[in-house]
N, C-alpha and C. Protein backbone atom coordinates (compact mmCIF):
# COMPACT_ATOMS: atom_id res chain seq x y z
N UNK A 1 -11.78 -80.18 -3.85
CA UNK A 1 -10.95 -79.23 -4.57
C UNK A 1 -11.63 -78.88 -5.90
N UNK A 2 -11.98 -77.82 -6.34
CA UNK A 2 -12.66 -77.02 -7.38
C UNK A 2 -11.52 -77.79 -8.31
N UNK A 3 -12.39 -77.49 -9.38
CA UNK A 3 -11.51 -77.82 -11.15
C UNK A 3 -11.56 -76.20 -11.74
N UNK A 4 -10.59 -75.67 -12.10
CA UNK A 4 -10.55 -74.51 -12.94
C UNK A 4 -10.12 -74.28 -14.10
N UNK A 5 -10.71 -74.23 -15.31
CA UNK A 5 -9.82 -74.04 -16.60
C UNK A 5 -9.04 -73.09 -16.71
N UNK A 6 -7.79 -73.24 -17.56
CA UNK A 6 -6.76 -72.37 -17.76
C UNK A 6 -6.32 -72.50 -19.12
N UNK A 7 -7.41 -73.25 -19.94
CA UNK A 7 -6.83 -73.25 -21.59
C UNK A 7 -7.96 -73.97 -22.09
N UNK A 8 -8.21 -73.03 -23.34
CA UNK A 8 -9.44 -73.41 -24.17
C UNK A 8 -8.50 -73.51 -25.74
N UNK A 9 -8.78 -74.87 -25.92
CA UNK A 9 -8.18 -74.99 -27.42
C UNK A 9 -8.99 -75.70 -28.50
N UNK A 10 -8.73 -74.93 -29.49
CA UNK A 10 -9.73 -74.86 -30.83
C UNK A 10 -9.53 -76.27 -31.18
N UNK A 11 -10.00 -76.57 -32.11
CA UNK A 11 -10.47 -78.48 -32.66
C UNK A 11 -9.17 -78.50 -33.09
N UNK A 12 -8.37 -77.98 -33.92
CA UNK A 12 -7.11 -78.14 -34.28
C UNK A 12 -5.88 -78.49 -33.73
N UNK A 13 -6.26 -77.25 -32.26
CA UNK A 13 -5.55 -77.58 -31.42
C UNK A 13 -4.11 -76.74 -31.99
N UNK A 14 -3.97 -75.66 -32.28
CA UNK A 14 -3.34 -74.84 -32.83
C UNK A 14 -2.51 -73.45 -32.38
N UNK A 15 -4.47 -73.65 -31.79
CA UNK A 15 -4.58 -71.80 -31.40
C UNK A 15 -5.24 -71.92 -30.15
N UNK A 16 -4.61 -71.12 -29.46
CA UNK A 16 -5.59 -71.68 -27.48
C UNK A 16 -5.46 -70.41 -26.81
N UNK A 17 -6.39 -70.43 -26.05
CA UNK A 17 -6.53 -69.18 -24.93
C UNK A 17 -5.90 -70.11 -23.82
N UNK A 18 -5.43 -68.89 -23.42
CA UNK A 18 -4.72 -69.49 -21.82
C UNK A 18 -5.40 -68.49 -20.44
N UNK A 19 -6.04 -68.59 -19.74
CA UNK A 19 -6.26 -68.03 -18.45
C UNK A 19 -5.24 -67.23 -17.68
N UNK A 20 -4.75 -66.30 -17.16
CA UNK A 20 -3.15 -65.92 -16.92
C UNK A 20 -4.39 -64.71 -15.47
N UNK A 21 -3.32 -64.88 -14.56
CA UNK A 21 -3.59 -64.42 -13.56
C UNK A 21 -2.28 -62.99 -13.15
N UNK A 22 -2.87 -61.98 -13.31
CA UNK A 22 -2.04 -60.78 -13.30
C UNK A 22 -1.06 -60.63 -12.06
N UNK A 23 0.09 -59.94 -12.54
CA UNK A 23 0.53 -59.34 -11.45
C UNK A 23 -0.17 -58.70 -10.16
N UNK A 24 -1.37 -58.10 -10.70
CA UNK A 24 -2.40 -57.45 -9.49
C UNK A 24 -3.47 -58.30 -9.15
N UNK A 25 -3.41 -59.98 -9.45
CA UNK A 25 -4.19 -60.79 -9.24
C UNK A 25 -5.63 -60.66 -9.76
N UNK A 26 -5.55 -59.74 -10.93
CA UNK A 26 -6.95 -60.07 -11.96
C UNK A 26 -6.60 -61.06 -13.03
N UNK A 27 -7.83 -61.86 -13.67
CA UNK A 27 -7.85 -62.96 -14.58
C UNK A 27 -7.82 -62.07 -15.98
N UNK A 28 -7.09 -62.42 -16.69
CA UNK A 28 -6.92 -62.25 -17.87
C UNK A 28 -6.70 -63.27 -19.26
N UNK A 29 -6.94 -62.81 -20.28
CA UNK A 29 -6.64 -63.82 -21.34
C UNK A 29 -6.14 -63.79 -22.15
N UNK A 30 -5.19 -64.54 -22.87
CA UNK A 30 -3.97 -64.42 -23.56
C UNK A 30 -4.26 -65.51 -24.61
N UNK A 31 -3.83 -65.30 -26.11
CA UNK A 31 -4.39 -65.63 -27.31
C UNK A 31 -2.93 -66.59 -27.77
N UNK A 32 -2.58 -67.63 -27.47
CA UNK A 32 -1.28 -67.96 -28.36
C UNK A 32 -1.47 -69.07 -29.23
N UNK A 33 -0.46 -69.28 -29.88
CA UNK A 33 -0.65 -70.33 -31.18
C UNK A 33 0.41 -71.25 -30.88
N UNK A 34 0.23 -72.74 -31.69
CA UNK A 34 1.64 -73.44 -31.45
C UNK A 34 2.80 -73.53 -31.27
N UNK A 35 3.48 -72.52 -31.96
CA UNK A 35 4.76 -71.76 -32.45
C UNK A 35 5.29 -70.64 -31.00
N UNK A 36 4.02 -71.27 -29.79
CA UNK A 36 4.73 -70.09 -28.49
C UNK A 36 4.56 -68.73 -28.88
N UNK A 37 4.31 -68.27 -29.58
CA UNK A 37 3.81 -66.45 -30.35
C UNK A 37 2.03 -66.10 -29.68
N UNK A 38 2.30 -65.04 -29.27
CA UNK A 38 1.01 -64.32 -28.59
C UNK A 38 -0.07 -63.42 -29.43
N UNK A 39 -0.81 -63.70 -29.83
CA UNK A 39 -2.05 -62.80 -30.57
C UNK A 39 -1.93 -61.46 -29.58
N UNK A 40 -2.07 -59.99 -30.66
CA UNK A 40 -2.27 -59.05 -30.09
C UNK A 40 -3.18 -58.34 -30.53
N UNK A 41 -3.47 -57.28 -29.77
CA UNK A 41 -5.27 -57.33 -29.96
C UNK A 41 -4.71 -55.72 -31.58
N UNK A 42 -3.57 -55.97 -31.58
CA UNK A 42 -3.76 -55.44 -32.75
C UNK A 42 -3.57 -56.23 -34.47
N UNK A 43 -3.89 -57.47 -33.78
CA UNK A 43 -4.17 -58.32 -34.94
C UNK A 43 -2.71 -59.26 -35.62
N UNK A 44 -1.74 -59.45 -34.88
CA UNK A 44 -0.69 -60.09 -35.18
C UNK A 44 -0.31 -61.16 -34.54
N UNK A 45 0.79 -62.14 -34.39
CA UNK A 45 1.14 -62.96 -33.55
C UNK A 45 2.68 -62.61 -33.40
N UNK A 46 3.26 -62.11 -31.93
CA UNK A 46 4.58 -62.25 -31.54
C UNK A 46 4.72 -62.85 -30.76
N UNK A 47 6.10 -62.75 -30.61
CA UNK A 47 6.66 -63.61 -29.11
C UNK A 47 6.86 -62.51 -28.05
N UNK A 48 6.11 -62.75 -27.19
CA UNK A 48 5.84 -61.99 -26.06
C UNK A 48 6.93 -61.20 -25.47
N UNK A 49 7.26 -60.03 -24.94
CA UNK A 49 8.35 -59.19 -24.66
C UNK A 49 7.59 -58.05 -23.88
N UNK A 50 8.00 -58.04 -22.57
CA UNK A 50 8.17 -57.01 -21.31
C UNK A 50 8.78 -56.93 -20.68
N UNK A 51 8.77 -55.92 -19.88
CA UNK A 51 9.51 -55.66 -18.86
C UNK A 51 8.64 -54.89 -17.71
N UNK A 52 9.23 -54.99 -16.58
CA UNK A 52 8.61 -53.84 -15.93
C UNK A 52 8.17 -52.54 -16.11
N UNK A 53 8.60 -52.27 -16.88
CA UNK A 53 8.96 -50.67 -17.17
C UNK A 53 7.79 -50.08 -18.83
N UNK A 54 7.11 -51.54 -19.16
CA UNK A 54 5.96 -51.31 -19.69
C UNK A 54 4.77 -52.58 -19.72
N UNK A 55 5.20 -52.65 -18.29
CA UNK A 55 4.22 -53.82 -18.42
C UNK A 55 2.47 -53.87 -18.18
N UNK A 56 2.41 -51.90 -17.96
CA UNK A 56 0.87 -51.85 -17.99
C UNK A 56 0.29 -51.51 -19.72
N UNK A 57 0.96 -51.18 -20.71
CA UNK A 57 1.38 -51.26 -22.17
C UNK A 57 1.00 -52.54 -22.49
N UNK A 58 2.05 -53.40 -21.84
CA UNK A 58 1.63 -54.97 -22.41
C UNK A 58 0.63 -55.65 -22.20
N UNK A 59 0.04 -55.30 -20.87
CA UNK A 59 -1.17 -56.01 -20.67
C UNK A 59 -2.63 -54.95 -21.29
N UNK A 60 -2.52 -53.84 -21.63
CA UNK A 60 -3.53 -53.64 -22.19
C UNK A 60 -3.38 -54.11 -24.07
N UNK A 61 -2.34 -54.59 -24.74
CA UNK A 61 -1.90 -54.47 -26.25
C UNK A 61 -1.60 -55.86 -26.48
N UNK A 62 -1.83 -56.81 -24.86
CA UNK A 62 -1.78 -58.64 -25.20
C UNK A 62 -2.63 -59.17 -24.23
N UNK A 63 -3.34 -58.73 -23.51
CA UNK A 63 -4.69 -59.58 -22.81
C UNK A 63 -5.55 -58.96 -22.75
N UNK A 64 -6.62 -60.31 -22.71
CA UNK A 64 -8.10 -59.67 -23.11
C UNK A 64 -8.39 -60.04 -21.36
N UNK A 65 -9.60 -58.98 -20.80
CA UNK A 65 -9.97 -59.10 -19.46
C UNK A 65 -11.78 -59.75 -19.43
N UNK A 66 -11.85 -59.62 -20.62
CA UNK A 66 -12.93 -60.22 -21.73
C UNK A 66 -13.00 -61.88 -21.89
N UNK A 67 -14.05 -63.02 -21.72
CA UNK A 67 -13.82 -63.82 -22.30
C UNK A 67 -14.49 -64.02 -23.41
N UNK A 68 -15.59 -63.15 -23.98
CA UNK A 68 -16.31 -63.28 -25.01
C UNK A 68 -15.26 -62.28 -26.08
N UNK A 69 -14.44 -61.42 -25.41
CA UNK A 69 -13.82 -60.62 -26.39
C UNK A 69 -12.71 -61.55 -26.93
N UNK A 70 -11.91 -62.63 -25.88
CA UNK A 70 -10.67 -63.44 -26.18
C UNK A 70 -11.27 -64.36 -27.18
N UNK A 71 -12.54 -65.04 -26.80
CA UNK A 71 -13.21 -66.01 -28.12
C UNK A 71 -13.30 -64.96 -29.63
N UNK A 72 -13.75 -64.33 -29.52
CA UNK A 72 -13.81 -63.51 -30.58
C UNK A 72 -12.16 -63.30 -31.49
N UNK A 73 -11.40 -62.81 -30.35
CA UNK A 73 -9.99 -62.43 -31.61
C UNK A 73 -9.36 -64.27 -31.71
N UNK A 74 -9.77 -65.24 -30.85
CA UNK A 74 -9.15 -66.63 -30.84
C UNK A 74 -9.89 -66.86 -32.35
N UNK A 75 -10.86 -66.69 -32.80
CA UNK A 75 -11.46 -66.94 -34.26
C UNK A 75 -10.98 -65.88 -35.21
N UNK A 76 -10.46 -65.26 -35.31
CA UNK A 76 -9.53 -64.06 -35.90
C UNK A 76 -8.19 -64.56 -36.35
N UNK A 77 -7.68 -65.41 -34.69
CA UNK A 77 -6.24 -65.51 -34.56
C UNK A 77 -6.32 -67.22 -35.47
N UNK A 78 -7.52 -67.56 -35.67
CA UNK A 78 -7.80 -69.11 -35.97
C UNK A 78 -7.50 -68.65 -37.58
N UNK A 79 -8.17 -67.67 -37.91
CA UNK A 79 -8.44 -67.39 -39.72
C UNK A 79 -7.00 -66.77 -40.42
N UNK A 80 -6.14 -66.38 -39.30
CA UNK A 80 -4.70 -65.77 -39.32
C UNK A 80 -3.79 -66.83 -39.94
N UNK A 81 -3.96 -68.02 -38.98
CA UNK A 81 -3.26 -69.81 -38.95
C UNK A 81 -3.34 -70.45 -40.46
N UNK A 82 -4.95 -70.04 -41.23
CA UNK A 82 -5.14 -70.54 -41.66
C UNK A 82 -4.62 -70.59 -42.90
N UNK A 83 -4.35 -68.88 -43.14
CA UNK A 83 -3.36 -68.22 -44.57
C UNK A 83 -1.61 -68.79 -44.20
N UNK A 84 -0.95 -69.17 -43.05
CA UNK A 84 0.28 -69.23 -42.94
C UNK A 84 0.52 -70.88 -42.73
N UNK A 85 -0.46 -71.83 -42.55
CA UNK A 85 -0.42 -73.48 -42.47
C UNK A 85 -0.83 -74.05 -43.89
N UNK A 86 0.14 -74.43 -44.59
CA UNK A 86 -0.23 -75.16 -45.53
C UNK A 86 -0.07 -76.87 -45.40
């Protein structure tokens, strides 16, 4: 039986990519932080919210199809943590 990752988490252990497998069965990547809140690739952290009715919206404005692009905003979403954790 293969081993597959489904979560890459920073030394802190804070901020983690999660692996997420689409409704249309493509791999995607999703940016969240401790607090359950989702990095969006427009630079914020919420708590995740869809529906059917925009859920091709959500997956282009909260997953990366990228894993060099998800490492990239996960060090973004890391420097975000860092102004709001005292």
């Amino acid at each position: 039986m293969p081993i597959e990752a489904v979560r890459w988490i920073n030394s802190r252990k804070d901020v983690y990519i999660d692996r997420i497998v689409d409704r249309s069965g493509n791999v995607r990547f999703a940016i969240r932080n401790k607090f359950g809140e989702c990095f969006t690739k427009d630079g914020v952290f919420c708590y995740e919210q869809y529906g059917p009715e925009n859920y091709p919206e959500y997956l282009e404005s909260w997953r990366w199809t990228d894993f060099d692009d998800a490492c990239a905003a996960l060090l973004k979403a890391e420097s975000m943590m860092d102004c709001t954790i005292q």
